[in-house]
C-alpha atoms as a PDB file:
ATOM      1  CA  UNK A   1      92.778 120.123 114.340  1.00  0.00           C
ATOM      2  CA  UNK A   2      92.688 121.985 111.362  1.00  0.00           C
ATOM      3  CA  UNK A   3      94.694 120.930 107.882  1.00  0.00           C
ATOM      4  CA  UNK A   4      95.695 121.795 104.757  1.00  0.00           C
ATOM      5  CA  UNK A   5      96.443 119.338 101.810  1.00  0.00           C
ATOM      6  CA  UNK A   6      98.002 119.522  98.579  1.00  0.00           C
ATOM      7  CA  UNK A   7      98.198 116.858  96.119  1.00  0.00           C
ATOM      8  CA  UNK A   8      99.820 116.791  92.934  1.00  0.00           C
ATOM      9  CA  UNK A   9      99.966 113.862  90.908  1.00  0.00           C
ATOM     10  CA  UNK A  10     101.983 113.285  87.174  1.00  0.00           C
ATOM     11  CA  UNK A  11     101.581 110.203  84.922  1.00  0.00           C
ATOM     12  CA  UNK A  12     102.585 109.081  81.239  1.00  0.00           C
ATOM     13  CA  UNK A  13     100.254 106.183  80.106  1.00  0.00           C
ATOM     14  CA  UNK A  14     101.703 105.101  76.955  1.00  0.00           C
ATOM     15  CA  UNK A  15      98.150 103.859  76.107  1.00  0.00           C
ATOM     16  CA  UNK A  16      94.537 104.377  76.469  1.00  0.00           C
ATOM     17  CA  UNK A  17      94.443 102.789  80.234  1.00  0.00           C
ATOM     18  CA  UNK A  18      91.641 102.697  82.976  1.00  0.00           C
ATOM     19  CA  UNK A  19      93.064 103.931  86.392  1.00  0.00           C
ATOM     20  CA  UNK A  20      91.094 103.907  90.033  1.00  0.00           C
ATOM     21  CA  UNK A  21      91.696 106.843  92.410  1.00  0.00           C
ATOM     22  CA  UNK A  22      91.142 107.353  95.682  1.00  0.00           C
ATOM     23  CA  UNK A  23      92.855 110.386  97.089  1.00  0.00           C
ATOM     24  CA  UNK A  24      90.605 112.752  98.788  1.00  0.00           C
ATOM     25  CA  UNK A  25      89.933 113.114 102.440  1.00  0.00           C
ATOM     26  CA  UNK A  26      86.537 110.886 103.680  1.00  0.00           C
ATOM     27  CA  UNK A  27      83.413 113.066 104.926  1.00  0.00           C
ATOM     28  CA  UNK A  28      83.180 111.255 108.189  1.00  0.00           C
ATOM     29  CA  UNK A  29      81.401 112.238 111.613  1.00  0.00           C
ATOM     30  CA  UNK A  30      84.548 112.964 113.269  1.00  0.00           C
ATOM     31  CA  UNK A  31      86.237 115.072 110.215  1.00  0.00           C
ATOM     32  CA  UNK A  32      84.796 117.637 108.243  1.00  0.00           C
ATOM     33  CA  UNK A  33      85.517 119.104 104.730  1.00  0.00           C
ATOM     34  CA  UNK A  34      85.465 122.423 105.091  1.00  0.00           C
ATOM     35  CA  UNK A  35      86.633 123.311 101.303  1.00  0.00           C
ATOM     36  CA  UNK A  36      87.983 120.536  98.482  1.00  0.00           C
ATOM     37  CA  UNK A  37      88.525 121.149  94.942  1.00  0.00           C
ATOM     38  CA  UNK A  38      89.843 118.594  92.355  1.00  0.00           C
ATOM     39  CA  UNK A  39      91.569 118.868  89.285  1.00  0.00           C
ATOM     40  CA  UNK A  40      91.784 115.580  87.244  1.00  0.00           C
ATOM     41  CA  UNK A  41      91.842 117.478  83.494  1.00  0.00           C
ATOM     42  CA  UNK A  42      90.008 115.714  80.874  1.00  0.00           C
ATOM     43  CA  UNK A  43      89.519 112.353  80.734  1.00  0.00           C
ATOM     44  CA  UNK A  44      87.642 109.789  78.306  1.00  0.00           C
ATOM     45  CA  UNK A  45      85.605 108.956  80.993  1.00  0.00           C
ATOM     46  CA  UNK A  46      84.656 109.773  85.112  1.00  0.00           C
ATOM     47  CA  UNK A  47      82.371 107.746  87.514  1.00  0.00           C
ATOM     48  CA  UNK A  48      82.542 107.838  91.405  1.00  0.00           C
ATOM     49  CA  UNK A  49      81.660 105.297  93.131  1.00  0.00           C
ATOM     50  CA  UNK A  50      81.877 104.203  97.200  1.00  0.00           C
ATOM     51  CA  UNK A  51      84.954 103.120  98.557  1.00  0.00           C
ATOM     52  CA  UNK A  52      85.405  99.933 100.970  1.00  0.00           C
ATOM     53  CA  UNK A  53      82.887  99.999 103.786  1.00  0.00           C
ATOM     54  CA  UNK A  54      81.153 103.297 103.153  1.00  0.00           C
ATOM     55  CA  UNK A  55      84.471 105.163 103.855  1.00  0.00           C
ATOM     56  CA  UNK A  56      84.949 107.754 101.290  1.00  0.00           C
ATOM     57  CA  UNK A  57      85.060 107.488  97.409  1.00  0.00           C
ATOM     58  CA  UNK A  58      86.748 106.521  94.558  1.00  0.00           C
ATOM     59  CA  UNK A  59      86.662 107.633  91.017  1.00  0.00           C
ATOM     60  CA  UNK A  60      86.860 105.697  88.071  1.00  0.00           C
ATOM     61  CA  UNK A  61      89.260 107.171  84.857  1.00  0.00           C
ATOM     62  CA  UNK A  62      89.958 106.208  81.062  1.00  0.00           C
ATOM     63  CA  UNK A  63      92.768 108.392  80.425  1.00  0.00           C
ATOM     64  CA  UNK A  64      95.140 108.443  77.352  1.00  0.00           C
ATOM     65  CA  UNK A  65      98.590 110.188  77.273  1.00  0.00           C
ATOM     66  CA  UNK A  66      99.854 112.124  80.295  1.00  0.00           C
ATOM     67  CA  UNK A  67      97.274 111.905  83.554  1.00  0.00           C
ATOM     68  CA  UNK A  68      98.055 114.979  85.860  1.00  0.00           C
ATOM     69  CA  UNK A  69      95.624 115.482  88.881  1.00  0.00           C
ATOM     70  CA  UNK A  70      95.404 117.640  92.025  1.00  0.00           C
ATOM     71  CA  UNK A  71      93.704 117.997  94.723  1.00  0.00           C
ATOM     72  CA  UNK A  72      93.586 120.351  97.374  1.00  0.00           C
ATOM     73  CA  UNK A  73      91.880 120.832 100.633  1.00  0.00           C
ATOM     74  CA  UNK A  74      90.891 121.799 104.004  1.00  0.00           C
ATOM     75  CA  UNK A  75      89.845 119.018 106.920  1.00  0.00           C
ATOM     76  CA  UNK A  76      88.993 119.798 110.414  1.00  0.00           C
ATOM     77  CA  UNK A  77      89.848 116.604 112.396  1.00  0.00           C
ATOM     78  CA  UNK A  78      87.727 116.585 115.374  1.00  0.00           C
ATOM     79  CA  UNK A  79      88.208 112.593 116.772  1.00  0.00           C
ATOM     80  CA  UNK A  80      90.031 112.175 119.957  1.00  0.00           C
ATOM     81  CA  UNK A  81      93.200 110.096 120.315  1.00  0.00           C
ATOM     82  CA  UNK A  82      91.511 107.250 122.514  1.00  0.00           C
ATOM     83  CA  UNK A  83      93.309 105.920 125.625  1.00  0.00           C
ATOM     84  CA  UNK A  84      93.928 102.036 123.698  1.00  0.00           C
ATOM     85  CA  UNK A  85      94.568 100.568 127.206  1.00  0.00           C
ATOM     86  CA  UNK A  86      90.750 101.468 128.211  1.00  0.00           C
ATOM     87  CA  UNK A  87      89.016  99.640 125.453  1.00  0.00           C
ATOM     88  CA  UNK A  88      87.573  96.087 125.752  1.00  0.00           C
ATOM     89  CA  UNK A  89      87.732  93.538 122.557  1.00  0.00           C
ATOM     90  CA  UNK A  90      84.381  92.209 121.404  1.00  0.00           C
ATOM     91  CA  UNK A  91      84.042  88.198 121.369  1.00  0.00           C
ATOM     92  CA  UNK A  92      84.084  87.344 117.847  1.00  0.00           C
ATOM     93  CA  UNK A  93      81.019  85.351 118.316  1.00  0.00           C
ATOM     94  CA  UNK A  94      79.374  88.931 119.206  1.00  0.00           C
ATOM     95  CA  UNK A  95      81.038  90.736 116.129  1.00  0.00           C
ATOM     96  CA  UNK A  96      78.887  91.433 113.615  1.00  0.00           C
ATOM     97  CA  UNK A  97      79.298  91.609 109.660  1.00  0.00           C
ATOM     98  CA  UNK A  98      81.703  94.219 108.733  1.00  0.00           C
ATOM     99  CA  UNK A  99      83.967  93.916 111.430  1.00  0.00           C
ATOM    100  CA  UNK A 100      83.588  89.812 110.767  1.00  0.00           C
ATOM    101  CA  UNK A 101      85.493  90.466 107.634  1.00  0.00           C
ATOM    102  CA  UNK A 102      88.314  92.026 108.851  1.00  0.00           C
ATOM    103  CA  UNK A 103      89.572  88.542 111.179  1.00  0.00           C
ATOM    104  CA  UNK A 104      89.953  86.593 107.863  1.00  0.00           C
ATOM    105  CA  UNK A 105      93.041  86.313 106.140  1.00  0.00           C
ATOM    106  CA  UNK A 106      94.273  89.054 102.970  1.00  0.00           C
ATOM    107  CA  UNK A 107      96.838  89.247 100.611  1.00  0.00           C
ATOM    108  CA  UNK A 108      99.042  90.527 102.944  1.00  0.00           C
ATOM    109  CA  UNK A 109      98.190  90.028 106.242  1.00  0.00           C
ATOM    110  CA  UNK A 110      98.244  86.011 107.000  1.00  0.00           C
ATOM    111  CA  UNK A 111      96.919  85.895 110.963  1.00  0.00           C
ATOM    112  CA  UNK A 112      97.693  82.291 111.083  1.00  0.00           C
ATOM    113  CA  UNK A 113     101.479  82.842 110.648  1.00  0.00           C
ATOM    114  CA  UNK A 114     101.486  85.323 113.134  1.00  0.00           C
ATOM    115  CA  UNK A 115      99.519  83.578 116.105  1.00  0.00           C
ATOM    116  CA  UNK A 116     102.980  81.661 117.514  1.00  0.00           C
ATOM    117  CA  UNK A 117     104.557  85.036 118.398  1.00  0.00           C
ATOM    118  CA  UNK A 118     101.437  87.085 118.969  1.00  0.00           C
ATOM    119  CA  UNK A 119     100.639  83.943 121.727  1.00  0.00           C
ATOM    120  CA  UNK A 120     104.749  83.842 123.216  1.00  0.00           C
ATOM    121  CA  UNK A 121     105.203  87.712 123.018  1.00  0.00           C
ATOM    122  CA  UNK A 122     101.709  89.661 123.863  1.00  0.00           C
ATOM    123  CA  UNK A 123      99.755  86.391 125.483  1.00  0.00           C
ATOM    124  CA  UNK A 124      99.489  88.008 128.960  1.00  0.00           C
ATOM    125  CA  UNK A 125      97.186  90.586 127.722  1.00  0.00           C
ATOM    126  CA  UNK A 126      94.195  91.124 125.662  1.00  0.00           C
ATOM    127  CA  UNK A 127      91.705  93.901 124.006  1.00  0.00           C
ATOM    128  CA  UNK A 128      93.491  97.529 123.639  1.00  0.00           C
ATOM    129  CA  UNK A 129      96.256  97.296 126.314  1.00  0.00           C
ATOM    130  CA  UNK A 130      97.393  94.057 124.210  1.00  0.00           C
ATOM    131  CA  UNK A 131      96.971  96.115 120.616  1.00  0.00           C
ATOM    132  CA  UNK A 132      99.427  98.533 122.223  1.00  0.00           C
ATOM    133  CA  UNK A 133     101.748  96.542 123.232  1.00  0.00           C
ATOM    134  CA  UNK A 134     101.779  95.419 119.960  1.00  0.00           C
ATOM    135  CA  UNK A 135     102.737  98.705 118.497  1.00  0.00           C
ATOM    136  CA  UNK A 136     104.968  99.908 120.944  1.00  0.00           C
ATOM    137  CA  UNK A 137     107.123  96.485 119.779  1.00  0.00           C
ATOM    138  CA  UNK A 138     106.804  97.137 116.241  1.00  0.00           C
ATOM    139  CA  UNK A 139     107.863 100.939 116.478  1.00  0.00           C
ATOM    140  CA  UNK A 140     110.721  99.655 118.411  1.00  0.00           C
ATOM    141  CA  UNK A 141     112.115  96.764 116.759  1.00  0.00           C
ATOM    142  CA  UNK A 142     111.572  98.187 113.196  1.00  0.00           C
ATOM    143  CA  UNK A 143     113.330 100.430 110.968  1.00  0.00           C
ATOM    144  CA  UNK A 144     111.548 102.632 108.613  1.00  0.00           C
ATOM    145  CA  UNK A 145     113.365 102.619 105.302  1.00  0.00           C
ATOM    146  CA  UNK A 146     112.111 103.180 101.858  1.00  0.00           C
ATOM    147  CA  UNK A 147     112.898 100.964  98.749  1.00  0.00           C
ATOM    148  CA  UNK A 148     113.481  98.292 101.049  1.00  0.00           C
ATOM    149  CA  UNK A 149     109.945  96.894 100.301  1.00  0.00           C
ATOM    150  CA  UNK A 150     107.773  96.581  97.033  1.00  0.00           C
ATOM    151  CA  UNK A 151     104.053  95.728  95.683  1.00  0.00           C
ATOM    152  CA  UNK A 152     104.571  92.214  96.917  1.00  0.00           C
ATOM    153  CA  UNK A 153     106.047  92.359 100.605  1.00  0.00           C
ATOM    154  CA  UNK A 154     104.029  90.722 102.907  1.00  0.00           C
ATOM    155  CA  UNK A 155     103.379  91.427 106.628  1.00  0.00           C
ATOM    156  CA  UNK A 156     105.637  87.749 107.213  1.00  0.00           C
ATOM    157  CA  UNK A 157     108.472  89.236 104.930  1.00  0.00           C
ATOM    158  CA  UNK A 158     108.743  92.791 106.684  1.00  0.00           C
ATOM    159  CA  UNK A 159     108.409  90.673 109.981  1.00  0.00           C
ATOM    160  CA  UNK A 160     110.874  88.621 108.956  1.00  0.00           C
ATOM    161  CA  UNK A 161     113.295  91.506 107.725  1.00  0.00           C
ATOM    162  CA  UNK A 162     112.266  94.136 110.414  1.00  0.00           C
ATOM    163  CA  UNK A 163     112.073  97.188 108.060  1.00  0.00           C
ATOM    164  CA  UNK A 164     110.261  98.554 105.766  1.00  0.00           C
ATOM    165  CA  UNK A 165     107.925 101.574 105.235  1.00  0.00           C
ATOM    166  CA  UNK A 166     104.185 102.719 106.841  1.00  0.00           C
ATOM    167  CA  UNK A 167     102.005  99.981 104.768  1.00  0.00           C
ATOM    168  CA  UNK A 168     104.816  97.638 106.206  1.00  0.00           C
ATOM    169  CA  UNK A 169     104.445  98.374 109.742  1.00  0.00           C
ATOM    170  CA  UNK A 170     100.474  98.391 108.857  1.00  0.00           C
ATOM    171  CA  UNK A 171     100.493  94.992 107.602  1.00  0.00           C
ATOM    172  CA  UNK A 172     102.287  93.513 110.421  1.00  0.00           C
ATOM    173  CA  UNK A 173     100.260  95.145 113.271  1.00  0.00           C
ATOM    174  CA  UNK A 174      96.646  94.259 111.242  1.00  0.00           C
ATOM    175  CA  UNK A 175      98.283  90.376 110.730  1.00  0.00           C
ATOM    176  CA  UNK A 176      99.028  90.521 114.708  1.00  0.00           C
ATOM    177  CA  UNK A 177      95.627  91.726 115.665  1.00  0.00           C
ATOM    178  CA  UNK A 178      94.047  89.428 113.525  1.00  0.00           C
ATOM    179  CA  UNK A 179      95.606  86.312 115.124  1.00  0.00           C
ATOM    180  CA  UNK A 180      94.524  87.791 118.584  1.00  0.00           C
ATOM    181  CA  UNK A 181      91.106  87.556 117.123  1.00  0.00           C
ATOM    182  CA  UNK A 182      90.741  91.071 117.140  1.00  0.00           C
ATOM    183  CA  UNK A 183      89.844  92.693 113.703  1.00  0.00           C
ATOM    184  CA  UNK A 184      92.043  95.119 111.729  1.00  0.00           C
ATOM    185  CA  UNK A 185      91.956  96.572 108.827  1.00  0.00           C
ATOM    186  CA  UNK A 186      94.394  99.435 106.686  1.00  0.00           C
ATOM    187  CA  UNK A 187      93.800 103.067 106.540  1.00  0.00           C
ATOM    188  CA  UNK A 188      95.424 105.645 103.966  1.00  0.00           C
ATOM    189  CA  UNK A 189      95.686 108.910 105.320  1.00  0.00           C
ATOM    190  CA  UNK A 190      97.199 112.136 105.565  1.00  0.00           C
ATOM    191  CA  UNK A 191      98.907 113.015 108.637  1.00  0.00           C
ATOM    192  CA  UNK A 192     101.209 116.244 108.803  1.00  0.00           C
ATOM    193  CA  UNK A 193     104.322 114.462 110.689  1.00  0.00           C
ATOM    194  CA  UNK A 194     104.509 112.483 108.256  1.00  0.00           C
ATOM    195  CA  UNK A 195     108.350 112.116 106.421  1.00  0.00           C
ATOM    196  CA  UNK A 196     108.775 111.884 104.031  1.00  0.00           C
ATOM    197  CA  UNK A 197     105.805 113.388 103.112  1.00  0.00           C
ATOM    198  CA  UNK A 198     103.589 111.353 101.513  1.00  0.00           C
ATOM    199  CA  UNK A 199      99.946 109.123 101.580  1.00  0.00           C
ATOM    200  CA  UNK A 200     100.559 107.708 105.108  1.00  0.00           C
ATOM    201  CA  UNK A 201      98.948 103.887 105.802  1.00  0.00           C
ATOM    202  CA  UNK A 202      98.375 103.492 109.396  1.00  0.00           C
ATOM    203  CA  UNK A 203      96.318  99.965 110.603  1.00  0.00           C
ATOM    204  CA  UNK A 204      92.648 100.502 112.609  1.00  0.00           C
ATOM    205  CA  UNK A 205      91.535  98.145 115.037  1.00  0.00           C
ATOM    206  CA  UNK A 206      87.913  97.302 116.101  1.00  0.00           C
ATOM    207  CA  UNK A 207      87.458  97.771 120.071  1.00  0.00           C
ATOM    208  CA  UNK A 208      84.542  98.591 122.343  1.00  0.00           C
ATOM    209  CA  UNK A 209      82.710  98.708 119.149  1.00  0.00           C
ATOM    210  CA  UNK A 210      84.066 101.242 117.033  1.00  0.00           C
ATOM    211  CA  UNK A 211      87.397 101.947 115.071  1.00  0.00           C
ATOM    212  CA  UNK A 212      90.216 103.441 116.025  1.00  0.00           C
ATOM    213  CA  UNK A 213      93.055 104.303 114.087  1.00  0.00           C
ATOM    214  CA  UNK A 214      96.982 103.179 115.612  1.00  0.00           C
ATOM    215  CA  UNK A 215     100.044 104.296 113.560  1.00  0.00           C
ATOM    216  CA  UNK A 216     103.155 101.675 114.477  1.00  0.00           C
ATOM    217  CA  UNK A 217     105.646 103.805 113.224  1.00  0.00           C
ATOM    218  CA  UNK A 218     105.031 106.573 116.037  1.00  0.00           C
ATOM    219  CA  UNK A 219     104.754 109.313 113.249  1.00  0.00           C
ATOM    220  CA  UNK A 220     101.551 110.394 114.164  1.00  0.00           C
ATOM    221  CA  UNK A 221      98.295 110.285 116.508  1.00  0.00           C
ATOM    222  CA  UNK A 222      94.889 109.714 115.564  1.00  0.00           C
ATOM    223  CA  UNK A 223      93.693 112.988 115.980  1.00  0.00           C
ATOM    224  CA  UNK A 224      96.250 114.490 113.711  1.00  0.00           C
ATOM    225  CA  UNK A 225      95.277 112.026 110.756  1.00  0.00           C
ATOM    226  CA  UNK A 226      92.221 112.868 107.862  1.00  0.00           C
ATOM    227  CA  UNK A 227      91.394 109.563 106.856  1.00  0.00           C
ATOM    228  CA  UNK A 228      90.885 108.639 102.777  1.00  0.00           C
ATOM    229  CA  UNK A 229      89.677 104.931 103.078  1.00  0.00           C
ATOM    230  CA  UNK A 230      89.741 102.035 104.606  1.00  0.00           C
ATOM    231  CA  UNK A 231      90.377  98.051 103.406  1.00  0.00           C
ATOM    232  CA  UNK A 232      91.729  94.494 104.043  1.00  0.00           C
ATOM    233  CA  UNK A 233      95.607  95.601 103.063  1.00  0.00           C
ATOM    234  CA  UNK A 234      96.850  97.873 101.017  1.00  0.00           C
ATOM    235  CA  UNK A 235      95.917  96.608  97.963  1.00  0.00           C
ATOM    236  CA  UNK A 236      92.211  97.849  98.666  1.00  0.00           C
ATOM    237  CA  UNK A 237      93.743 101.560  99.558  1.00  0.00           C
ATOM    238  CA  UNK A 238      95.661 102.514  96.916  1.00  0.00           C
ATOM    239  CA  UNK A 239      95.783 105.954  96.168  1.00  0.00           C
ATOM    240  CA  UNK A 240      96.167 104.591  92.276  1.00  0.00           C
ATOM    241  CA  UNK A 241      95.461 101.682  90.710  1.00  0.00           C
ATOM    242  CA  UNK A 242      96.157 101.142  87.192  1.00  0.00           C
ATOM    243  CA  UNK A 243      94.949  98.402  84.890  1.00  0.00           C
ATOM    244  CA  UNK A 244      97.943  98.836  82.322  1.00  0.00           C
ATOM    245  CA  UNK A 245     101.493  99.971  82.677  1.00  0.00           C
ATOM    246  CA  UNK A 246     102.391 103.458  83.464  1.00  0.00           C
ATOM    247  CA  UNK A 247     105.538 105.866  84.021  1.00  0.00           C
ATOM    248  CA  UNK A 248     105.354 108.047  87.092  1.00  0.00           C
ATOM    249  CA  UNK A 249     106.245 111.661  86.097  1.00  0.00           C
ATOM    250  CA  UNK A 250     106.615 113.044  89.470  1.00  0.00           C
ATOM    251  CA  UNK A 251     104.125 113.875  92.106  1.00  0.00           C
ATOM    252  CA  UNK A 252     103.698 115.628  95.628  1.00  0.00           C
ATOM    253  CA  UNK A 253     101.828 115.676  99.200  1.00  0.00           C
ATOM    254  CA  UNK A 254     102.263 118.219 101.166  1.00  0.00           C
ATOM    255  CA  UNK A 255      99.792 118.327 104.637  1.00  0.00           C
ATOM    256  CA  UNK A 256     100.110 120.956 107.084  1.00  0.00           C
ATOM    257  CA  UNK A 257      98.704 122.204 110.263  1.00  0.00           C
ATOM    258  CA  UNK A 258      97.059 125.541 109.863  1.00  0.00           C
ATOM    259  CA  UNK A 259      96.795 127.349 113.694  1.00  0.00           C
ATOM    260  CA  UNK A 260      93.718 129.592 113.786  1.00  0.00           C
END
């Protein structure tokens, strides 16, 4: 599957101010960049450096006065949409490091808080068929709608309130894997299905010994997605982090499907 992606973003820092920035597709075995081209104008200062767990990169800024950036690109996904039902969990005592890390509890995501429901509601099952289940309940007993959640929601609060937006739904199915001893992490990515369009956070769950990527809010499917990065939550995939306050201008992402 072959996409195209525009980014545009518009900032006013009202002072000197040291921003992170991770927004460009990952060069990954199962996704290739065929063209990519980034605009980030002048700033003070530019360093890349590797994103969480080898998966893509982000790029250190010192910017002063207004911070515009694009980014465009081309990404031909070719990963497969696995059949979740089909795939095995590993024993955690078999996991090894980097997986290890993603059963422990984040900012967000709090397994043991979820382990009472995971236990009463998904108990009869286990490994993929139980991480669907999972997401088929979430897609079904949430509602997706923006502003209802901010920086400091919580997988427990948009459990508790049943709404929110796609790093909500994220946070709750990577708490609820988590407490099934199954790890989880969040992924930022672009997805074309995606509205409003926007950076898309869907969760990605270790089984059979590799990742795969699970969107609880039904917008898209794994092979439709170009992944950006990868972390605990969603405060280690922000598309923009800044270390002082800024104003958002205005900014766009636009990702379509080009048919050749």
């Amino acid at each position: 599957m072959l996409q195209k992606i525009k980014v545009r973003l518009d900032y006013n820092l009202p002072a000197p101010t040291d921003l992170l920035l991770q927004i460009e597709a990952a060069a990954l075995p199962d996704q290739t960049i065929r063209s990519a081209h980034i605009d980030l104008g002048t700033p003070d200062h530019f360093a890349r450096i590797p994103a969480e767990a080898g998966v893509g990169e982000r790029i250190w800024l010192k910017v002063a006065g207004n911070f515009r950036a694009t980014y465009e690109a081309e990404i031909e996904v070719t990963r497969t949409a696995a059949d979740l039902s089909s795939l095995p969990m590993t024993p955690p005592h078999l996991l090894g490091p980097e997986p290890t890390r993603y059963l422990l509890p984040s900012r967000y995501c709090r397994p043991d808080r979820f382990r009472p429901v995971v236990e009463e509601t998904f108990g009869g099952s286990d490994g993929g068929t139980q991480v669907a289940q999972m997401r088929d309940w979430i897609e079904e007993h949430f509602e997706y709608v923006p502003g209802v959640s901010d920086a400091g929601t919580t997988a427990t609060d948009t459990f508790l309130a049943r709404q929110g937006v796609c790093r909500d739904y994220a946070h709750v199915l990577v708490a609820m894997c988590r407490a099934a001893s199954i790890p989880a992490r969040v992924a930022s990515v672009f997805a074309p299905s995606v509205e409003p369009p926007d950076f898309h956070a869907v969760a990605e769950v270790f089984l059979d010994g590799a990742w795969h990527l699970v969107d609880a809010t039904g917008m898209d499917r794994a092979d439709r997605m170009a992944k950006i990065g990868v972390g605990l939550d969603a405060a280690e995939v922000s598309f923009l982090t800044s270390f002082a306050p800024i104003e958002l201008v205005d900014q766009e992402i636009l990702v379509t499907e080009i048919n050749e």
